[in-house]
Protein backbone atom coordinates (compact mmCIF):
# COMPACT_ATOMS: atom_id res chain seq x y z
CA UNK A 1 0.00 0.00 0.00
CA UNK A 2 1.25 3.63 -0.93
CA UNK A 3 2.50 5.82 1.38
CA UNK A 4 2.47 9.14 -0.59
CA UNK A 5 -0.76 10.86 -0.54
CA UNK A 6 -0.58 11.10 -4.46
CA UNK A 7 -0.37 7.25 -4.68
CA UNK A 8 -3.05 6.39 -2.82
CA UNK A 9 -5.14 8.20 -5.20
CA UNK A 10 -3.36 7.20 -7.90
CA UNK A 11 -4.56 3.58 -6.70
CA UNK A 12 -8.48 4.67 -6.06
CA UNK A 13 -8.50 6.13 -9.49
CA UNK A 14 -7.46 3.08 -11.22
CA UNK A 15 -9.15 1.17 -9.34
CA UNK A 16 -12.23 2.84 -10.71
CA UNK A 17 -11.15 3.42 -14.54
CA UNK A 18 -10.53 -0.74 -14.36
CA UNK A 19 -14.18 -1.23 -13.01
CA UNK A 20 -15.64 1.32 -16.05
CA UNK A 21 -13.34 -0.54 -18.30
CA UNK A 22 -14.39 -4.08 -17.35
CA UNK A 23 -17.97 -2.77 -17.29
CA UNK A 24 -17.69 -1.33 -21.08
CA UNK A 25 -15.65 -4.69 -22.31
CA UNK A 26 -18.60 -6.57 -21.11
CA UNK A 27 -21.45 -4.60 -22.84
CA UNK A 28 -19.03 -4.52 -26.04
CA UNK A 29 -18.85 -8.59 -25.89
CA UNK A 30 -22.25 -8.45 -25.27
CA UNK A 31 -23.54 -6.80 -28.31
CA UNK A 32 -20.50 -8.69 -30.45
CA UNK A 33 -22.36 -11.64 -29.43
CA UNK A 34 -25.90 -10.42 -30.12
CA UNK A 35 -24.69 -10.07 -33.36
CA UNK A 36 -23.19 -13.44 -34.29
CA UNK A 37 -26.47 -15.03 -32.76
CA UNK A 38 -28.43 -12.68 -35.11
CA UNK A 39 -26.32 -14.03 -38.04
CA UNK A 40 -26.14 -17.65 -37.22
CA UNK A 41 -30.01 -17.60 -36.80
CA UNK A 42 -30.28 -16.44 -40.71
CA UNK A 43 -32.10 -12.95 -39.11
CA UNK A 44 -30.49 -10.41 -41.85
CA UNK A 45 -32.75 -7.22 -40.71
CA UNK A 46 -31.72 -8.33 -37.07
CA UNK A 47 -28.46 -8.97 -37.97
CA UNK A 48 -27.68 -5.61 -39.86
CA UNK A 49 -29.49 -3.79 -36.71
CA UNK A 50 -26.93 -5.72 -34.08
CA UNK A 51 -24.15 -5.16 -37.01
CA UNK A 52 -24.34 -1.47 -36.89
CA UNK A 53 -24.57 -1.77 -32.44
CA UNK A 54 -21.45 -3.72 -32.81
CA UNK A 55 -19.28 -1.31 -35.21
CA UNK A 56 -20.45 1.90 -32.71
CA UNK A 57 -19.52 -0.11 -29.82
CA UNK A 58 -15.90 -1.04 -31.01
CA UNK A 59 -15.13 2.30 -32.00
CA UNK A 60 -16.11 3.64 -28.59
CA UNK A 61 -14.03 1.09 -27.15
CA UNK A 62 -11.08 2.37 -29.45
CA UNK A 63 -11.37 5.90 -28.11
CA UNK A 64 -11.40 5.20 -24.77
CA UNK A 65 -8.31 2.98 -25.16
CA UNK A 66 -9.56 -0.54 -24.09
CA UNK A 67 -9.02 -1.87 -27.86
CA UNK A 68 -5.68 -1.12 -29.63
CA UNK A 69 -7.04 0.22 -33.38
CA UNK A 70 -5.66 -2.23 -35.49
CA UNK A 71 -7.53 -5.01 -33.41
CA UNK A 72 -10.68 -2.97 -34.07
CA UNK A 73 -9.77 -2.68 -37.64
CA UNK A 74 -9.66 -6.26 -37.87
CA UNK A 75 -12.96 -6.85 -35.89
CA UNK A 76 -15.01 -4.96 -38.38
CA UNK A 77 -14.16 -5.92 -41.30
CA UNK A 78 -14.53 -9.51 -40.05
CA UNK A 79 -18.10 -8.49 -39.12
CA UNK A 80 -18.45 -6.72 -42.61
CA UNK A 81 -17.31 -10.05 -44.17
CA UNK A 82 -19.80 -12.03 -42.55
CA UNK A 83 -22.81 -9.90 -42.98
CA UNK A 84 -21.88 -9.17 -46.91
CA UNK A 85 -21.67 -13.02 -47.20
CA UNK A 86 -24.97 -13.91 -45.04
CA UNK A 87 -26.68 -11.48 -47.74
């Protein structure tokens, strides 16, 4: 544990940021997963709604520096791929 006044809020704050961070990983999963269910049911109006959820949802996560950009990069176009092809 920190002794300098500084640290210890150093540690409070991160302890929070990882919280919001887990919190927004989670709901971005989520929605990556609503999307692939959406697909692999055949839904194509569902699965261009969820598609859309997905892309806005990665490129949040991009901003706030929980996904490195090239990884996000590679996500959508993956998710482009598959709903081009299920069409």
């Amino acid at each position: 544990m920190p002794n300098i006044k500084s640290a210890k809020k150093r540690v409070l704050v991160t302890e929070t940021k990882t919280l919001q961070n887990k919190s927004f990983r989670s709901a971005m999963k989520t929605s990556i997963k609503k999307y692939q269910a959406a697909l692999a049911e055949g839904n194509k109006e569902l699965a261009s709604k969820t598609y859309l959820d997905a892309v806005s949802m990665i490129d949040r996560a991009v901003n706030k520096g929980i996904l490195h950009k090239n990884n996000a990069a590679r996500k959508k176009s993956k998710f482009t791929q598959m709903l081009n092809n299920a069409q």
